[in-house]
Protein backbone atom coordinates (compact mmCIF):
# COMPACT_ATOMS: atom_id res chain seq x y z
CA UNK A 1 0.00 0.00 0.00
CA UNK A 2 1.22 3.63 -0.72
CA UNK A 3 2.81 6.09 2.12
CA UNK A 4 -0.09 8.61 2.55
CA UNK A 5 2.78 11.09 2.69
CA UNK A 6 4.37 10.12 -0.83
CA UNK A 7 4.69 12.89 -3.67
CA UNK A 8 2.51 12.12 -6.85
CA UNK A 9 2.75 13.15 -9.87
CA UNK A 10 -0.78 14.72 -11.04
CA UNK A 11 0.18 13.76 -15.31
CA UNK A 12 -1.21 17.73 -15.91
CA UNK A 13 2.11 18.88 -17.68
CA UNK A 14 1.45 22.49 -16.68
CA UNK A 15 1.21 21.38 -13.27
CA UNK A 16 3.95 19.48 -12.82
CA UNK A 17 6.30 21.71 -14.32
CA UNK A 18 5.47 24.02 -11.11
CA UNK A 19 5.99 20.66 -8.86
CA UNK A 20 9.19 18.70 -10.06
CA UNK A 21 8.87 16.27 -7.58
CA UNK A 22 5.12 16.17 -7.56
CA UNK A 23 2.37 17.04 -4.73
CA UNK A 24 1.53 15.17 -1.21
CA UNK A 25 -0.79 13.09 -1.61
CA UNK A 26 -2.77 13.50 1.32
CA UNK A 27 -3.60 17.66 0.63
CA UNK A 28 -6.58 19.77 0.02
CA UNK A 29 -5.96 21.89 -2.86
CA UNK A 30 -8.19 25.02 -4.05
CA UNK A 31 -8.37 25.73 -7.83
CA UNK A 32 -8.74 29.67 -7.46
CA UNK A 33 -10.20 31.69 -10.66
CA UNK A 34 -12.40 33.90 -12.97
CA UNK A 35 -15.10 32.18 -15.27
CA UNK A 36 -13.36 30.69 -18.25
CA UNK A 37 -9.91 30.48 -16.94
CA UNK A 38 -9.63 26.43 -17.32
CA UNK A 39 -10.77 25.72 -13.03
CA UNK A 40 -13.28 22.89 -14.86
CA UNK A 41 -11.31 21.25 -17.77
CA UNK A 42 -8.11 21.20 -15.16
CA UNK A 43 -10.44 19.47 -12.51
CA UNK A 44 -11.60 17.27 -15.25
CA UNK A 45 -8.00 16.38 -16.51
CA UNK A 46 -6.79 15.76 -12.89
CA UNK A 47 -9.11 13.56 -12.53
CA UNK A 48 -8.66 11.41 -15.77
CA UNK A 49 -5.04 11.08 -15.45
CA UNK A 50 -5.59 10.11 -11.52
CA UNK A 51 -8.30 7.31 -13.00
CA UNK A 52 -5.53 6.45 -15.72
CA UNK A 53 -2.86 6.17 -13.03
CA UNK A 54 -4.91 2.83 -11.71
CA UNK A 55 -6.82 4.44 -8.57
CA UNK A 56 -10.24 5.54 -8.04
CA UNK A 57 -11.96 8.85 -8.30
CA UNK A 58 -15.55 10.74 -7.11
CA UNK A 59 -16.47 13.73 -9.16
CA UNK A 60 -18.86 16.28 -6.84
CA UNK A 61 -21.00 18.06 -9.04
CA UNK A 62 -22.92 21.24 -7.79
CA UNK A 63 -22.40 23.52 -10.75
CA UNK A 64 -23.84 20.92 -13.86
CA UNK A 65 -25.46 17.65 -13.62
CA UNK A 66 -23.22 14.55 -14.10
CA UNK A 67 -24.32 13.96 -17.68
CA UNK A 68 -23.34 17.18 -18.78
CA UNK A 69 -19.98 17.12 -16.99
CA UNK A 70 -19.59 13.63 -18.88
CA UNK A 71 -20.14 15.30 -22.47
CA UNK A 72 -17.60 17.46 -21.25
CA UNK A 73 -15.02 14.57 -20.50
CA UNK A 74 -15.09 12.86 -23.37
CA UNK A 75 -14.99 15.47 -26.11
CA UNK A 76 -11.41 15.35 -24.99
CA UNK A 77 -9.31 11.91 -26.25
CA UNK A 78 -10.12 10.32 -22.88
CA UNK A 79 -11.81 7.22 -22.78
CA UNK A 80 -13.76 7.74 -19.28
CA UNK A 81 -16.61 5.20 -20.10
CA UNK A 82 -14.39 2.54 -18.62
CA UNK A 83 -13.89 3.57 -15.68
CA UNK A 84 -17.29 3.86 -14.95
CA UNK A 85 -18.07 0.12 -16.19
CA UNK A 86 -15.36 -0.47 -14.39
CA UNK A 87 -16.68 1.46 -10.95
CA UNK A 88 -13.51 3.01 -10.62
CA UNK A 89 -15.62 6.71 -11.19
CA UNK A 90 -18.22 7.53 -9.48
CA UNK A 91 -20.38 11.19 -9.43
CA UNK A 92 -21.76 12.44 -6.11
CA UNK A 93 -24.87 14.87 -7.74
CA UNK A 94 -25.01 18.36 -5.98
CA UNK A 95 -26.89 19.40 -8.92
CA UNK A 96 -30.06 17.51 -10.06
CA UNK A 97 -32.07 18.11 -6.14
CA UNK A 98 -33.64 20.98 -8.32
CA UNK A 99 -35.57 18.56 -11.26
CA UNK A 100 -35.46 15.48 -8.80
CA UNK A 101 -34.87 13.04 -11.39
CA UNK A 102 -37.02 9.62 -10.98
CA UNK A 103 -33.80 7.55 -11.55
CA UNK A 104 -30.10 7.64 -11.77
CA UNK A 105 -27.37 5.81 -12.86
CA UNK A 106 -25.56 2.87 -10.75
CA UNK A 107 -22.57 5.42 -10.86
CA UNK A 108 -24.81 8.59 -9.78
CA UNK A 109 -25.09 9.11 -5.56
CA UNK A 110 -27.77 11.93 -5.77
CA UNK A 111 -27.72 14.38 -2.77
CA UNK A 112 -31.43 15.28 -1.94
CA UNK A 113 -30.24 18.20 0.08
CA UNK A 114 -27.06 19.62 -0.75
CA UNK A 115 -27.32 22.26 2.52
CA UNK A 116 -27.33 19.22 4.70
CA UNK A 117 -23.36 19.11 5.37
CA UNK A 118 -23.64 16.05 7.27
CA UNK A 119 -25.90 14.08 5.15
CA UNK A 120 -23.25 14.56 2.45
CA UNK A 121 -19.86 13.93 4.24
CA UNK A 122 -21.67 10.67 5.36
CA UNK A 123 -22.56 10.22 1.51
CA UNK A 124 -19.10 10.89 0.39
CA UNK A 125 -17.37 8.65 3.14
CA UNK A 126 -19.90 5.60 2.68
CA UNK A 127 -18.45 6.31 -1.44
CA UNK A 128 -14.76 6.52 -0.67
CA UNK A 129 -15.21 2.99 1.39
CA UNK A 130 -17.11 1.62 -1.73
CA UNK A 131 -14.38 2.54 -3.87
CA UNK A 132 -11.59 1.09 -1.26
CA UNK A 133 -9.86 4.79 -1.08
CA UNK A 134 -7.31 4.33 1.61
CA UNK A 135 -3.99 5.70 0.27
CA UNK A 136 -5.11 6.48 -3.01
CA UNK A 137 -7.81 8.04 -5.14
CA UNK A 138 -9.20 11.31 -5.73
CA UNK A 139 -12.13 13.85 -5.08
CA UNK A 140 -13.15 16.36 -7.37
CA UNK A 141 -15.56 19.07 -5.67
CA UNK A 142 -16.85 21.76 -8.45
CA UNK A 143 -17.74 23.98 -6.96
CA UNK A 144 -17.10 25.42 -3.90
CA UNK A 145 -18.89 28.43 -4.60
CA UNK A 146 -21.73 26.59 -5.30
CA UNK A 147 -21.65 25.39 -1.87
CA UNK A 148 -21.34 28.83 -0.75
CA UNK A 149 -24.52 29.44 -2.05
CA UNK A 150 -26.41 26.36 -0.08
CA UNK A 151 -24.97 26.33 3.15
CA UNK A 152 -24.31 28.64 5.70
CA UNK A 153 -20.77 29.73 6.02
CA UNK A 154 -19.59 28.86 9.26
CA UNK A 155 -21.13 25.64 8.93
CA UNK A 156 -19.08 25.08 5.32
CA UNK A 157 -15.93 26.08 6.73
CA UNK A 158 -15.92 23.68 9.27
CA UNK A 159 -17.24 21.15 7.18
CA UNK A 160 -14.35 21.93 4.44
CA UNK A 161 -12.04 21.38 7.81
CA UNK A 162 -13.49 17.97 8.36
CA UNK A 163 -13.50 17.17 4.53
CA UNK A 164 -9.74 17.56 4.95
CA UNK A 165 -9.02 15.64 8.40
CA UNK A 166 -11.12 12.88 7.15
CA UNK A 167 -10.74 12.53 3.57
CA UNK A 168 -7.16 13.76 3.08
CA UNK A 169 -5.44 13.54 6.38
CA UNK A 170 -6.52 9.92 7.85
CA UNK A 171 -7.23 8.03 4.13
CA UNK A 172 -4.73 10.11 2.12
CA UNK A 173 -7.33 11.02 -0.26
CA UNK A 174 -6.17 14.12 -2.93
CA UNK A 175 -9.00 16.53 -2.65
CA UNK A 176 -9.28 19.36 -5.15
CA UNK A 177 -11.95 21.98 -5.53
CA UNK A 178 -12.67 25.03 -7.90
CA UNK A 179 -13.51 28.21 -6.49
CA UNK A 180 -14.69 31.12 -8.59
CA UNK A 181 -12.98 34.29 -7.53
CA UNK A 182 -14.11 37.82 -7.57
CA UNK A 183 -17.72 37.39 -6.34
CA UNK A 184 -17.78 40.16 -3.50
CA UNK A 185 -20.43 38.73 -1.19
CA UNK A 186 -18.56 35.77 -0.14
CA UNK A 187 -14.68 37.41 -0.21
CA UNK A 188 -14.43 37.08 3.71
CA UNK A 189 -15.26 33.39 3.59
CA UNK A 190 -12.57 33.11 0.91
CA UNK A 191 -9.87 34.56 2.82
CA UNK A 192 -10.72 31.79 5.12
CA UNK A 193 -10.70 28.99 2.94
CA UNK A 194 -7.39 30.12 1.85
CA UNK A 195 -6.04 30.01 5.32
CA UNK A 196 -7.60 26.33 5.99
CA UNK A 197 -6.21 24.46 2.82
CA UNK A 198 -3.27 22.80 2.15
CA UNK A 199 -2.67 24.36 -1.29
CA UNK A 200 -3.61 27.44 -4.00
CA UNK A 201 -3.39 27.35 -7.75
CA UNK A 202 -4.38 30.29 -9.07
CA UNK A 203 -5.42 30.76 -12.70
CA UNK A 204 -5.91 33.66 -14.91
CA UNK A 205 -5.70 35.71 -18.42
CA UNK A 206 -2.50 36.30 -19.14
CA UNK A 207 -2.73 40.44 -18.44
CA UNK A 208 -0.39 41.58 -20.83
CA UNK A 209 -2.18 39.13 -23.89
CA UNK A 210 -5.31 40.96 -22.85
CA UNK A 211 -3.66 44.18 -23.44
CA UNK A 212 -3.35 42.72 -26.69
CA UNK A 213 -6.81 41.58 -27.38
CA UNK A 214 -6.00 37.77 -26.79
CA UNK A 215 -6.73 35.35 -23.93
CA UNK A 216 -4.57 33.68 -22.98
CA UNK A 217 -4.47 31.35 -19.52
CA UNK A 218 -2.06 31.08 -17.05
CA UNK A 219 -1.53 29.56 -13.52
CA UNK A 220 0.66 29.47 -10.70
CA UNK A 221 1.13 27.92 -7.10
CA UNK A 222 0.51 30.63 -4.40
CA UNK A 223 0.77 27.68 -2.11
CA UNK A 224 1.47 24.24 -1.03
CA UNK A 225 2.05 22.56 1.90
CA UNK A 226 5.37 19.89 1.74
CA UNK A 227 5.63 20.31 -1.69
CA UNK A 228 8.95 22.67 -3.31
CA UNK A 229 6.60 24.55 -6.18
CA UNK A 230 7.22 27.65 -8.16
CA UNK A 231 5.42 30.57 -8.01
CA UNK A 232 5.94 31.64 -11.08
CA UNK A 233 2.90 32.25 -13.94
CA UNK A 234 2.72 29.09 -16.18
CA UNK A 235 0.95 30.20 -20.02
CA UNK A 236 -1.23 26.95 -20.53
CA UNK A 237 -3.90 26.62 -23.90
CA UNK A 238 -6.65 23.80 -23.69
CA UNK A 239 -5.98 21.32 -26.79
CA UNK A 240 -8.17 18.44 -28.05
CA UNK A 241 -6.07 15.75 -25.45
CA UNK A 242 -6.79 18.70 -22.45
CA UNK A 243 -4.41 21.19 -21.05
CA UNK A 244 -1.11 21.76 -22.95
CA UNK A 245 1.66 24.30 -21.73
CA UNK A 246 1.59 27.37 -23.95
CA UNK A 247 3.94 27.68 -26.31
CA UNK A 248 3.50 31.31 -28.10
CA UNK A 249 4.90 30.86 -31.80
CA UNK A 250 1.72 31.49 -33.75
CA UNK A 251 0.29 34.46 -31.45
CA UNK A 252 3.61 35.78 -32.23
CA UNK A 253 2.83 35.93 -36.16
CA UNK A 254 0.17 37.66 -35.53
CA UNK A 255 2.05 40.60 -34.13
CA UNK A 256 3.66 43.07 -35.45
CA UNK A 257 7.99 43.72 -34.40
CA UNK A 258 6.94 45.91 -31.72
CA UNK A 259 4.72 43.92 -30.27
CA UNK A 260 6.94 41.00 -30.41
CA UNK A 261 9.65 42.74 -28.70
CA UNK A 262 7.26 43.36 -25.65
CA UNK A 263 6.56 39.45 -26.06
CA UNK A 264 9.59 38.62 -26.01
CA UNK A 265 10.88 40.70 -22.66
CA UNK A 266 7.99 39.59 -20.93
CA UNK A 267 8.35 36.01 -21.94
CA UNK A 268 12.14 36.40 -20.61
CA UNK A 269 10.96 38.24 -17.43
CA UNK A 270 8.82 35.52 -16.93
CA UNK A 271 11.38 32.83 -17.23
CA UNK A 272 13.68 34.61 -15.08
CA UNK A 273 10.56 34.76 -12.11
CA UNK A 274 10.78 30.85 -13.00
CA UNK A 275 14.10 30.17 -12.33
CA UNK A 276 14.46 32.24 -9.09
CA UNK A 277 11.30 30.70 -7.90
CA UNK A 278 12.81 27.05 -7.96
């Protein structure tokens, strides 16, 4: 069986360029960002590669129903049908309370009320014994903000806090979840959340590409916990086999020599934030 505290590699290239000798295993990790900066399709890809990796994985759903988040999966080059013939993936709906749906699938745990914290750690824990997670796996919880919006905060910070004593801490269980950022109404219970996890990865629009009139996405470890990281901004695109590091040689075709030549010094500044970072 594995060491709880063993490094893993998460097979997300962008990621593991910022962790050369991948993450703990046993952490709680927050996927921080606007809308349309990647949070989703890198939840989804950290998942797959976890699921290809041999070990089992629970997708929590509160911002789409599990079909949906399905489509999403497999317009990508991943074959995730076998893992749930398989019952190595399972989804734990958040969602679908609001249609209550006469019937789900064998690999579908619907949550009745979401707001009931306790009804749905006991769901989730009754799941990761199902699936034998002791020392491996992975939850997916998308989102957190969604959450936000069903439960009362106090009572979701602590639960979060037992989430990671219970699921990461004693079965050494990876745990990430996506939190949209920039919604002022819940920017105090953020703060908190960032003080109570084990790890940050921010992502955002590259600022100087928007200057530009392009979008491009990048990310970056603010934090982890037993891990050596860097902190620098890592340019990633999303490709038809998932998240791909960015490499910039057609956007810079596009532009004209002065443009390039602000590329280019802020591609170097960038690699130099890199390298001191390590």
């Amino acid at each position: 069986m594995s060491d709880p505290l063993e490094n893993v590699k998460t097979g997300v290239a962008a990621i593991d360029e910022a962790f050369p000798q991948g993450i703990p295993r046993d952490t709680f990790t927050l996927i921080s960002g606007e809308g349309g900066t990647g949070k989703s399709v890198l939840l989804s890809e950290l998942l797959f590669k976890r699921l290809e990796a041999g070990e089992p994985g629970i997708y929590i759903c509160l911002d789409d129903m599990p079909k949906t988040i399905m489509q999403g999966l497999m317009r990508f080059s991943w074959d995730v049908q076998k893992f749930l013939d398989n019952d190595k993936l399972n989804f734990v709906d958040c969602f679908s309370f609001r249609i209550k749906p006469e019937k789900t699938p064998d690999w579908v745990t619907l949550i009745k009320d979401p707001s009931d914290l306790l009804g749905f750690a006991n769901a989730l824990e009754t799941l990761m014994d199902k699936l034998n997670m002791h020392n491996r796996g992975i939850v997916i919880i998308d989102s957190l903000t969604e959450f936000m919006t069903l439960a009362e905060p106090g009572l979701l910070i602590e639960a979060i806090k037992t989430w990671r004593a219970r699921g990461s801490k004693e079965r050494g269980v990876t745990f990430f979840a996506s939190m949209h950022f920039g919604i002022g109404a819940f920017e105090k219970t953020v703060d908190v959340f960032d003080y109570i996890v084990d790890g940050i990865i921010d992502l955002r629009y590259d600022p100087f590409f928007m200057r530009q009139g392009k979008l491009i996405k990048q990310l970056r470890v603010r934090k982890m916990k037993g891990a050596q990281h860097s902190t620098a901004w890592i340019p990633f695109e999303v490709g038809p086999n998932g998240i791909e590091v960015y490499r910039p040689d057609a956007q810079m075709r596009e532009l004209g020599p002065e443009e390039t030549e602000k590329v280019l010094s802020a591609m170097l500044r960038q690699l130099r934030e890199r390298k001191a970072a390590k």
